[in-house]
Protein backbone atom coordinates (compact mmCIF):
# COMPACT_ATOMS: atom_id res chain seq x y z
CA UNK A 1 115.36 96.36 107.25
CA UNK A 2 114.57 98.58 110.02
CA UNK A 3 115.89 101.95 109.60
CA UNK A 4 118.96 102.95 112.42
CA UNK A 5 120.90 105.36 113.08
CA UNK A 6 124.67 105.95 111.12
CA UNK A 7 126.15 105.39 114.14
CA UNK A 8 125.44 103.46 117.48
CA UNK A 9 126.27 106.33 119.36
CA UNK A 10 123.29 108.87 118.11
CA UNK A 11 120.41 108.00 120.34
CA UNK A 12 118.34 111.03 119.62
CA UNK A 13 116.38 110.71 116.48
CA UNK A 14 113.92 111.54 114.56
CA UNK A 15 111.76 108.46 112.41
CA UNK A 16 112.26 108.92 108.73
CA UNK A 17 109.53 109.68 106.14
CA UNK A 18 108.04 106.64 104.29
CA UNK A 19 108.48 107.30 100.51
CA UNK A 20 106.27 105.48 98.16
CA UNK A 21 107.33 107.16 94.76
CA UNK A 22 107.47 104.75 92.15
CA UNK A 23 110.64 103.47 90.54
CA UNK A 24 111.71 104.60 87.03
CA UNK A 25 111.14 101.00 85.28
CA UNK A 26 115.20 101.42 84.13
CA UNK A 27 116.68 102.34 87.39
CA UNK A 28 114.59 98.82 88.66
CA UNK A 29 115.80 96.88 86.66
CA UNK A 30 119.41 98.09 87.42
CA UNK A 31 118.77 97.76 91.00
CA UNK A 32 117.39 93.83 90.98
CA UNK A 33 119.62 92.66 88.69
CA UNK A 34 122.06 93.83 91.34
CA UNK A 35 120.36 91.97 93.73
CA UNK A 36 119.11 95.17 95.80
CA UNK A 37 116.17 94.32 98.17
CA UNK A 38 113.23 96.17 97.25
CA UNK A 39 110.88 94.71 99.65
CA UNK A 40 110.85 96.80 102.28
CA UNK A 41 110.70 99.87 100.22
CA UNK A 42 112.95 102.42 98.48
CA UNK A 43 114.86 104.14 99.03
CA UNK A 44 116.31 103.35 102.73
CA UNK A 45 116.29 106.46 104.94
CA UNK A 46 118.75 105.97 108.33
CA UNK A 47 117.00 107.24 111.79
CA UNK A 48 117.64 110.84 111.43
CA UNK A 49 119.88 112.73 114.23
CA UNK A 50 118.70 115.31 116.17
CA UNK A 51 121.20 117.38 117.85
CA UNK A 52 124.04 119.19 115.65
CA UNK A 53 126.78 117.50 118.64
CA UNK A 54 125.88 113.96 117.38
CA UNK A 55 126.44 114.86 114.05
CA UNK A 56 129.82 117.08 114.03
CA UNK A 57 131.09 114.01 115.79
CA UNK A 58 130.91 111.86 113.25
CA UNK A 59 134.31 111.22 111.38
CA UNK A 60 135.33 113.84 114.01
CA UNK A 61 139.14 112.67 113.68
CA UNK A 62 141.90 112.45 112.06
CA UNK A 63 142.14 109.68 109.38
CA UNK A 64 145.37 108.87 107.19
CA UNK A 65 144.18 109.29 103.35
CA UNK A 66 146.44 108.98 100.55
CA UNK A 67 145.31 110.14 97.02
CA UNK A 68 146.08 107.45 94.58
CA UNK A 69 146.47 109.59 91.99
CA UNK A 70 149.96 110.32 93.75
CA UNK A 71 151.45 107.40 93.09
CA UNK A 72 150.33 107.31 89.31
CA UNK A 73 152.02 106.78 86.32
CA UNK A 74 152.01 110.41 84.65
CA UNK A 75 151.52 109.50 81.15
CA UNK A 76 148.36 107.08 82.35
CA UNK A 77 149.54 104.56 79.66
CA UNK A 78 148.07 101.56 81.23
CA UNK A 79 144.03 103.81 81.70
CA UNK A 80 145.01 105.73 77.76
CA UNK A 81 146.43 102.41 76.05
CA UNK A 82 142.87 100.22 76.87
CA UNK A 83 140.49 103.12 75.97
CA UNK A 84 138.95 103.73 72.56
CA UNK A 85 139.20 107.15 72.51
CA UNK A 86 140.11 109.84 75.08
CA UNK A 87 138.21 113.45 74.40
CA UNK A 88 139.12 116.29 76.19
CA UNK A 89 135.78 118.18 76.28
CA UNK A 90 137.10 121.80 77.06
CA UNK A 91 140.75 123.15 77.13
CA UNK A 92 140.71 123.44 81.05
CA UNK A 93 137.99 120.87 82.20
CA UNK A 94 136.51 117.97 81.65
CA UNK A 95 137.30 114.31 79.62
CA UNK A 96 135.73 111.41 78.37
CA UNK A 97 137.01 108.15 78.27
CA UNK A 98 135.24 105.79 75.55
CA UNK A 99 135.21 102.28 75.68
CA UNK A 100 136.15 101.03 79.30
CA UNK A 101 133.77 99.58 82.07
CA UNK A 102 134.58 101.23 85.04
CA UNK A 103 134.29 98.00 87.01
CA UNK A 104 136.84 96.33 85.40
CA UNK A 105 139.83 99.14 86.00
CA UNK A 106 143.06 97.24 87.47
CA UNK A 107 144.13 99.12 90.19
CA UNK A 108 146.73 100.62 88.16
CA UNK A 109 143.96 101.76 85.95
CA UNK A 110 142.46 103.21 88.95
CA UNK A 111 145.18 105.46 90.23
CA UNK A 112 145.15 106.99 86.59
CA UNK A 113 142.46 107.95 86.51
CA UNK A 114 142.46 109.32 90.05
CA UNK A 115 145.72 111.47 88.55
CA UNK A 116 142.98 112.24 85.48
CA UNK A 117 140.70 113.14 87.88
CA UNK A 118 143.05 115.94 89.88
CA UNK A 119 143.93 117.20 86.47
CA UNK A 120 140.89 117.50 84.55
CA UNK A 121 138.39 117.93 87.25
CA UNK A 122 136.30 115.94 85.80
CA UNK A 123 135.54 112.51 84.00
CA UNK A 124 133.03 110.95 81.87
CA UNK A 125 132.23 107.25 80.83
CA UNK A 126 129.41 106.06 79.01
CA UNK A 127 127.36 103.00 78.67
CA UNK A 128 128.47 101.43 81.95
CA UNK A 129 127.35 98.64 83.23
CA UNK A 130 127.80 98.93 86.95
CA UNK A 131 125.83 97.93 90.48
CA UNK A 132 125.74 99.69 92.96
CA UNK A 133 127.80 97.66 94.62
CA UNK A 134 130.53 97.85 92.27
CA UNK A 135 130.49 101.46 92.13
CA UNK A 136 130.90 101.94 96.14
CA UNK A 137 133.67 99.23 95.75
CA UNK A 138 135.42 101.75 93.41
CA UNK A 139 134.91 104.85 95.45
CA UNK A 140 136.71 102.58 98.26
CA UNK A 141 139.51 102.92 96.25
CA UNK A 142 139.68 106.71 96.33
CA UNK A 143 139.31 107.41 100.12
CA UNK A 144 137.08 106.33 103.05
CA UNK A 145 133.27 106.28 101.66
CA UNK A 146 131.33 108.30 102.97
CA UNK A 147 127.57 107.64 105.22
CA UNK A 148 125.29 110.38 105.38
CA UNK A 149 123.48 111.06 108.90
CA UNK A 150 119.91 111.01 106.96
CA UNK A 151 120.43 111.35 103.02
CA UNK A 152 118.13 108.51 101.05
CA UNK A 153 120.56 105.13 100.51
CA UNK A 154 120.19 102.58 98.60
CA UNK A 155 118.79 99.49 100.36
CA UNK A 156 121.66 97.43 101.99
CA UNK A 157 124.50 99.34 100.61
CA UNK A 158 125.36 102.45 103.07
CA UNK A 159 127.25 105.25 101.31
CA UNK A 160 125.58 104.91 97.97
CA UNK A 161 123.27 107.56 98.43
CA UNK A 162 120.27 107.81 95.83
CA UNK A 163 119.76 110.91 93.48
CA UNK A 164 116.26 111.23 92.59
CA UNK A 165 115.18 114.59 91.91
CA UNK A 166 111.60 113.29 91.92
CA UNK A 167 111.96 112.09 95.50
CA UNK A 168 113.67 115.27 96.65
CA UNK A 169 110.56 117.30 95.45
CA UNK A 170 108.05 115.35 97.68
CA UNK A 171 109.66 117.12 100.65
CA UNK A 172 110.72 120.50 99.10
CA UNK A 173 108.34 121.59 95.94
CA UNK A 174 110.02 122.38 93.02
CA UNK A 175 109.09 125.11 90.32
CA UNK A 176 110.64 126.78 87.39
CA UNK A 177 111.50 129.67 89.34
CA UNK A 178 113.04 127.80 92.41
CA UNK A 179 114.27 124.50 91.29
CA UNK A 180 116.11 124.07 94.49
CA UNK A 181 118.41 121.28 95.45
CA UNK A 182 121.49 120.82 93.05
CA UNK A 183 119.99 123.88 90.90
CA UNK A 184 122.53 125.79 92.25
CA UNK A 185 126.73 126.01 92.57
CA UNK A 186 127.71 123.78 95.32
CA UNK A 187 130.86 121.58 96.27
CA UNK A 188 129.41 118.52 98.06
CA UNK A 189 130.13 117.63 102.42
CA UNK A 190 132.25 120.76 102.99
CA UNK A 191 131.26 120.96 106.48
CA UNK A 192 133.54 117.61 107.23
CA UNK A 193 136.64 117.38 108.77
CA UNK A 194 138.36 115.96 105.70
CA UNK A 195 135.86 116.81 103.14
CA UNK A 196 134.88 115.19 99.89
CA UNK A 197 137.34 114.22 97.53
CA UNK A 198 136.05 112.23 93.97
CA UNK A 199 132.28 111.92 94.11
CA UNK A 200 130.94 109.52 91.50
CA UNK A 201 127.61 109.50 90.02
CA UNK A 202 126.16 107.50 87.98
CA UNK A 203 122.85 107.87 86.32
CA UNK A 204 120.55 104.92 85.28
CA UNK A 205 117.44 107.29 84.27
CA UNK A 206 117.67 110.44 82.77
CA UNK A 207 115.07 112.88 80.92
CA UNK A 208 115.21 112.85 76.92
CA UNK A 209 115.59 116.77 76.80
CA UNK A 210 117.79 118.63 79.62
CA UNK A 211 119.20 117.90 83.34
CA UNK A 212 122.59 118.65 82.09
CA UNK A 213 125.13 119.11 84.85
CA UNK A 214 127.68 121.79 84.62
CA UNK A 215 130.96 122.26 86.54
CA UNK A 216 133.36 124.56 87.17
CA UNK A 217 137.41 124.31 87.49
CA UNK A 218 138.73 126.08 90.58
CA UNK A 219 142.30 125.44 89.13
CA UNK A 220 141.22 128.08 86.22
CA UNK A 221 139.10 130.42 88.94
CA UNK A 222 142.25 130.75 90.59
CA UNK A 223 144.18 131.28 88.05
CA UNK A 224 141.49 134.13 86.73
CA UNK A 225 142.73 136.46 90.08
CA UNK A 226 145.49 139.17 89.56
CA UNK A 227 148.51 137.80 91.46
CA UNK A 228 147.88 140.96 93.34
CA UNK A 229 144.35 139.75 94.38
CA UNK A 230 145.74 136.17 95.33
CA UNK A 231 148.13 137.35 97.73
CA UNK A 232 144.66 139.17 99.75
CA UNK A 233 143.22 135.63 100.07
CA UNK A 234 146.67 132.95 100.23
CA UNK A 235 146.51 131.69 103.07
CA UNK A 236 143.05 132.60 104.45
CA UNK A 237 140.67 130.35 105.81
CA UNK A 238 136.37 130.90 105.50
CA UNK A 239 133.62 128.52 107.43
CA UNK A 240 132.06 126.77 105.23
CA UNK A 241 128.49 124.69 106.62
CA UNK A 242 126.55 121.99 106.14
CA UNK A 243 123.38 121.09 103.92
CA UNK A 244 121.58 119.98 106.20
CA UNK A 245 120.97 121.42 109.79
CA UNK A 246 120.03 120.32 113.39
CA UNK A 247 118.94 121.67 116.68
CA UNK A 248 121.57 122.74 119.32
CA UNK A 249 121.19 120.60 122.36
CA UNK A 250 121.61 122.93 124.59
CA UNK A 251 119.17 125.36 123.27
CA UNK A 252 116.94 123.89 121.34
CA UNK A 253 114.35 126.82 121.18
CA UNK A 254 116.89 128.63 118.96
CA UNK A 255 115.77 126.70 115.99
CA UNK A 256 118.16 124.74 113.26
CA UNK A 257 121.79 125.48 112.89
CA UNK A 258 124.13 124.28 110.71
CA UNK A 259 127.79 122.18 111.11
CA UNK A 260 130.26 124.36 110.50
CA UNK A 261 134.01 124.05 109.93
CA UNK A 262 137.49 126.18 108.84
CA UNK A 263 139.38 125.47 105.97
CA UNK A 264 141.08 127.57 103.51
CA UNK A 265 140.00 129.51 100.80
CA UNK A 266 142.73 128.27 98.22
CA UNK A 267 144.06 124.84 98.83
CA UNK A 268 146.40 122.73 97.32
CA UNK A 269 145.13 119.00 95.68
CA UNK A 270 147.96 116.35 96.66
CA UNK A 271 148.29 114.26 93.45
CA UNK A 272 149.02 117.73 91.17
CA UNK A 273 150.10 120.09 93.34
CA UNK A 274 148.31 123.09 92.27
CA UNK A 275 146.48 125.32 93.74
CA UNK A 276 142.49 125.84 93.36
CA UNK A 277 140.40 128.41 94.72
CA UNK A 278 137.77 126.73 97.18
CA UNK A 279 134.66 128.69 97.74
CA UNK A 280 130.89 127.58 96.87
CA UNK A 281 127.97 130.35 96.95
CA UNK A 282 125.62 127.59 99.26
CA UNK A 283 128.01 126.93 101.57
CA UNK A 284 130.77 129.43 102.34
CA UNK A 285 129.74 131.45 105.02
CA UNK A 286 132.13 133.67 106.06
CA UNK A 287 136.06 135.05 105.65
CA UNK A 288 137.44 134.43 108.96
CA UNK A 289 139.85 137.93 109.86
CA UNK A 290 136.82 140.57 108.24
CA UNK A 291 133.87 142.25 108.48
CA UNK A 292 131.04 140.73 107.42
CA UNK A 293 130.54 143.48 104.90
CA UNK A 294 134.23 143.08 103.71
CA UNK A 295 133.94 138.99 103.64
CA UNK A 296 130.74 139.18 101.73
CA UNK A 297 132.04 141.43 99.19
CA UNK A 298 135.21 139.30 98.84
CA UNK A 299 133.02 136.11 98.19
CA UNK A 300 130.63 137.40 96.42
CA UNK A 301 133.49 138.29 93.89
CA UNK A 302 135.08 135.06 94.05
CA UNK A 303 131.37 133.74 93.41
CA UNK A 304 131.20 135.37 90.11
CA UNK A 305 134.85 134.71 88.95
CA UNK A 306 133.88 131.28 89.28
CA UNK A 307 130.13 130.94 88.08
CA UNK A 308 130.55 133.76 85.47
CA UNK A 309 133.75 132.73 83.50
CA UNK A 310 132.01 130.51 80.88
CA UNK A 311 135.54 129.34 79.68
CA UNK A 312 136.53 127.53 82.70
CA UNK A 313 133.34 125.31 83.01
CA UNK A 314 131.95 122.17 81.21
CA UNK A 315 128.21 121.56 80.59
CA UNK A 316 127.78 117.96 80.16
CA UNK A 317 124.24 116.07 78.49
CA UNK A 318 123.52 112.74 80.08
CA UNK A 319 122.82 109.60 78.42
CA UNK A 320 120.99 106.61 80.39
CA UNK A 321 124.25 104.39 82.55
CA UNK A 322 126.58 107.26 82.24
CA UNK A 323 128.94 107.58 85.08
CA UNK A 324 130.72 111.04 85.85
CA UNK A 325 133.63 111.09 88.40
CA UNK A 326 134.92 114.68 89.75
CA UNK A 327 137.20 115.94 92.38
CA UNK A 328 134.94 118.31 94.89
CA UNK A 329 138.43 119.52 95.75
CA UNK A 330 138.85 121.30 92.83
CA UNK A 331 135.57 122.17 91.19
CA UNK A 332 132.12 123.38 91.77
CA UNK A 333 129.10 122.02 89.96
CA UNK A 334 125.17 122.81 89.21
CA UNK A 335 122.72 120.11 88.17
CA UNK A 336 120.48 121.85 85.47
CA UNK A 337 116.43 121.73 86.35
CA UNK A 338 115.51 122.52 82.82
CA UNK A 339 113.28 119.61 82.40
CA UNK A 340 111.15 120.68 84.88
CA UNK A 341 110.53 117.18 86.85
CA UNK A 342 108.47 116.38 83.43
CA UNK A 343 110.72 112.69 82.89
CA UNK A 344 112.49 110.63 85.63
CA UNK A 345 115.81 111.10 86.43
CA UNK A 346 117.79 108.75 89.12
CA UNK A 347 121.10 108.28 89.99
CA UNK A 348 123.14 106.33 92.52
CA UNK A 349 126.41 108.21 94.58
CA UNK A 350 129.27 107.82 95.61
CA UNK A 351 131.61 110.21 97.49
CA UNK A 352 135.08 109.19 98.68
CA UNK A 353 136.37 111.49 102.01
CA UNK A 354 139.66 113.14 101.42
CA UNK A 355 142.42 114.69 103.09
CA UNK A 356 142.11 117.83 105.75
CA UNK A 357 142.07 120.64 103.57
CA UNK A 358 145.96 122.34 103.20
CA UNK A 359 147.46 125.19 101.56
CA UNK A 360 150.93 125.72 100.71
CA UNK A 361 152.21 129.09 99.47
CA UNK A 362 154.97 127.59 97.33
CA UNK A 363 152.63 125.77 95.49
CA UNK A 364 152.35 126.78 91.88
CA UNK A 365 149.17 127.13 90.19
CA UNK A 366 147.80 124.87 86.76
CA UNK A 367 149.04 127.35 84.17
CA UNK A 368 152.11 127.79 85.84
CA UNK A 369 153.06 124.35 86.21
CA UNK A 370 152.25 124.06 82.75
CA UNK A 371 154.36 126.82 81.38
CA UNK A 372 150.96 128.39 80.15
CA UNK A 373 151.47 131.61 81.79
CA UNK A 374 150.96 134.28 79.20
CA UNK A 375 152.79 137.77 80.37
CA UNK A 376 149.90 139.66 82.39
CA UNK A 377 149.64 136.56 84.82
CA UNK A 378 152.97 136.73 85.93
């Protein structure tokens, strides 16, 4: 098909790049059997806006989203009771569920495991067996999907976007000392209006040695401040950008800037009620209410508490058709470059939009709701 635009309105654009990087033979044969059209090339790339206006109105409204994982049963008997096993990979972050096919989850499976989701941060399944079709069906589930402006998709499927490491690299070089791209702590579309809430990825190709993907709870960050600390940034709000940037229409010349949008620093995630710091070192720019010399000091703190603290992250090793689901409202994560672009790796992605960012004082945080707090946190 002919590439277009995301959305009839965006008339200025820019023709995308044709890509003619060969398919990992495994992620093929994933992608025909699903009955993906390969014809005309892969992966599809939409016409590419221009102008940062055309882009920071899409989605520019308000959209009614509730999280399933609210209206879950809390023990998750129906998700727990068809499962093999269920392994809690860390204390604070991170589960695998053994022996269930993600596309065959009744919907009362699914809210589970959007309430497993909000309270583990993240979750694992092996050995799945799913199209790409299927697994945008399932991120339907959790919120409006979401269409990139100019991210690679897969071929007649918009908002599974294509992870491919390999592709990425034709258009920015990769190298042991800059890997780039995912190398790096990030919390995906926080430039949106209602930003991302579960992402899933799932990975048909992956190297033999390496690309692990790590992630990091901002439950537990939060919960690492001094109550003293918490009460400088409650309430708060920081601009947080885009990946991606564009040129301003009405000044052009000025070269490519970036979407940018408030929300607050600690917000609150609807199914659990708890509170989770919500900064990323990519795309946080600024504390609104200081200096730049005070905001940058105060992030670059929060930065550490949450890349530093090995106890409140999960490194995980993929296996070829493992799927990973996480809530981007509650955790950061870094894909690992270790393996140096030396074996394929592809993925397919999914990202379900969320609510408009909140925060309510009165909320309590993980520990605390709990009854983990140990004496120096109170």
């Amino acid at each position: 098909m002919a590439p277009i635009a995301i959305d009839p309105a965006i008339k200025d654009v820019v023709e995308p790049k044709k890509d003619t990087l060969g398919l990992p033979e495994t992620s093929r044969a994933r992608l025909e059997k699903a009955g993906i059209d390969l014809s005309n090339g892969y992966p599809y790339r939409p016409l590419k806006p221009l102008y940062l206006d055309d882009v920071y109105n899409v989605r520019n409204k308000e959209r009614p989203h509730v999280d399933p994982g609210s209206r879950a049963d809390p023990k998750k008997k129906a998700l727990f009771s068809a499962a093999e096993k269920v392994i809690d990979l860390t204390a604070h972050i991170g589960t695998e569920i053994v022996g269930l096919q993600l596309k065959d989850l009744t919907d009362q499976q699914k809210d589970e495991l959007g309430l497993l989701i909000a309270e583990r941060s993240v979750v694992f399944f092996r050995d799945q067996e799913i199209s790409p079709q299927q697994q945008k069906a399932l991120g339907e589930w959790y919120g409006e999907v979401e269409v990139h402006p100019q991210v690679p998709q897969v071929p007649g499927v918009p908002g599974v976007t294509v992870i491919w490491p390999a592709l990425q690299a034709t258009e920015m070089k990769a190298n042991f000392r800059n890997p780039g791209g995912a190398s790096r702590w990030h919390s995906d579309l926080v430039h949106e209006r209602q930003p991302a809430g579960v992402t899933h990825l799932h990975n048909d190709t992956v190297p033999s040695i390496g690309g692990d993907t790590l992630w990091a709870s901002g439950y537990a960050a939060y919960e690492k401040l001094s109550p003293e600390f918490r009460k400088i940034i409650d309430g708060r709000k920081a601009v947080y950008r885009s990946a991606h940037p564009y040129l301003d229409r009405e000044n052009p010349n000025a070269g490519p800037k970036f979407i940018e949008r408030t929300h607050p620093l600690v917000r609150v995630h609807p199914a659990t009620g708890w509170k989770a710091l919500w900064v990323n070192r990519a795309m946080t720019v600024r504390i609104e209410g200081f200096d730049k010399a005070e905001s940058d000091l105060i992030l670059g703190y929060l930065y550490d508490v949450y890349e530093k603290n090995v106890d409140i992250q999960v490194r995980f090793r993929w296996t070829p058709r493992t799927s990973a689901l996480w809530d981007n409202r509650i955790t950061i994560h870094n894909a690992s470059w270790d393996y140096e672009g030396n074996q394929p790796r592809h993925g397919t992605r999914v990202t379900a939009l969320a609510e408009k960012p909140y925060f309510d004082g009165n909320a309590p945080t993980r520990r605390e709701a709990l009854g983990l707090l140990g004496p120096d946190e109170l």
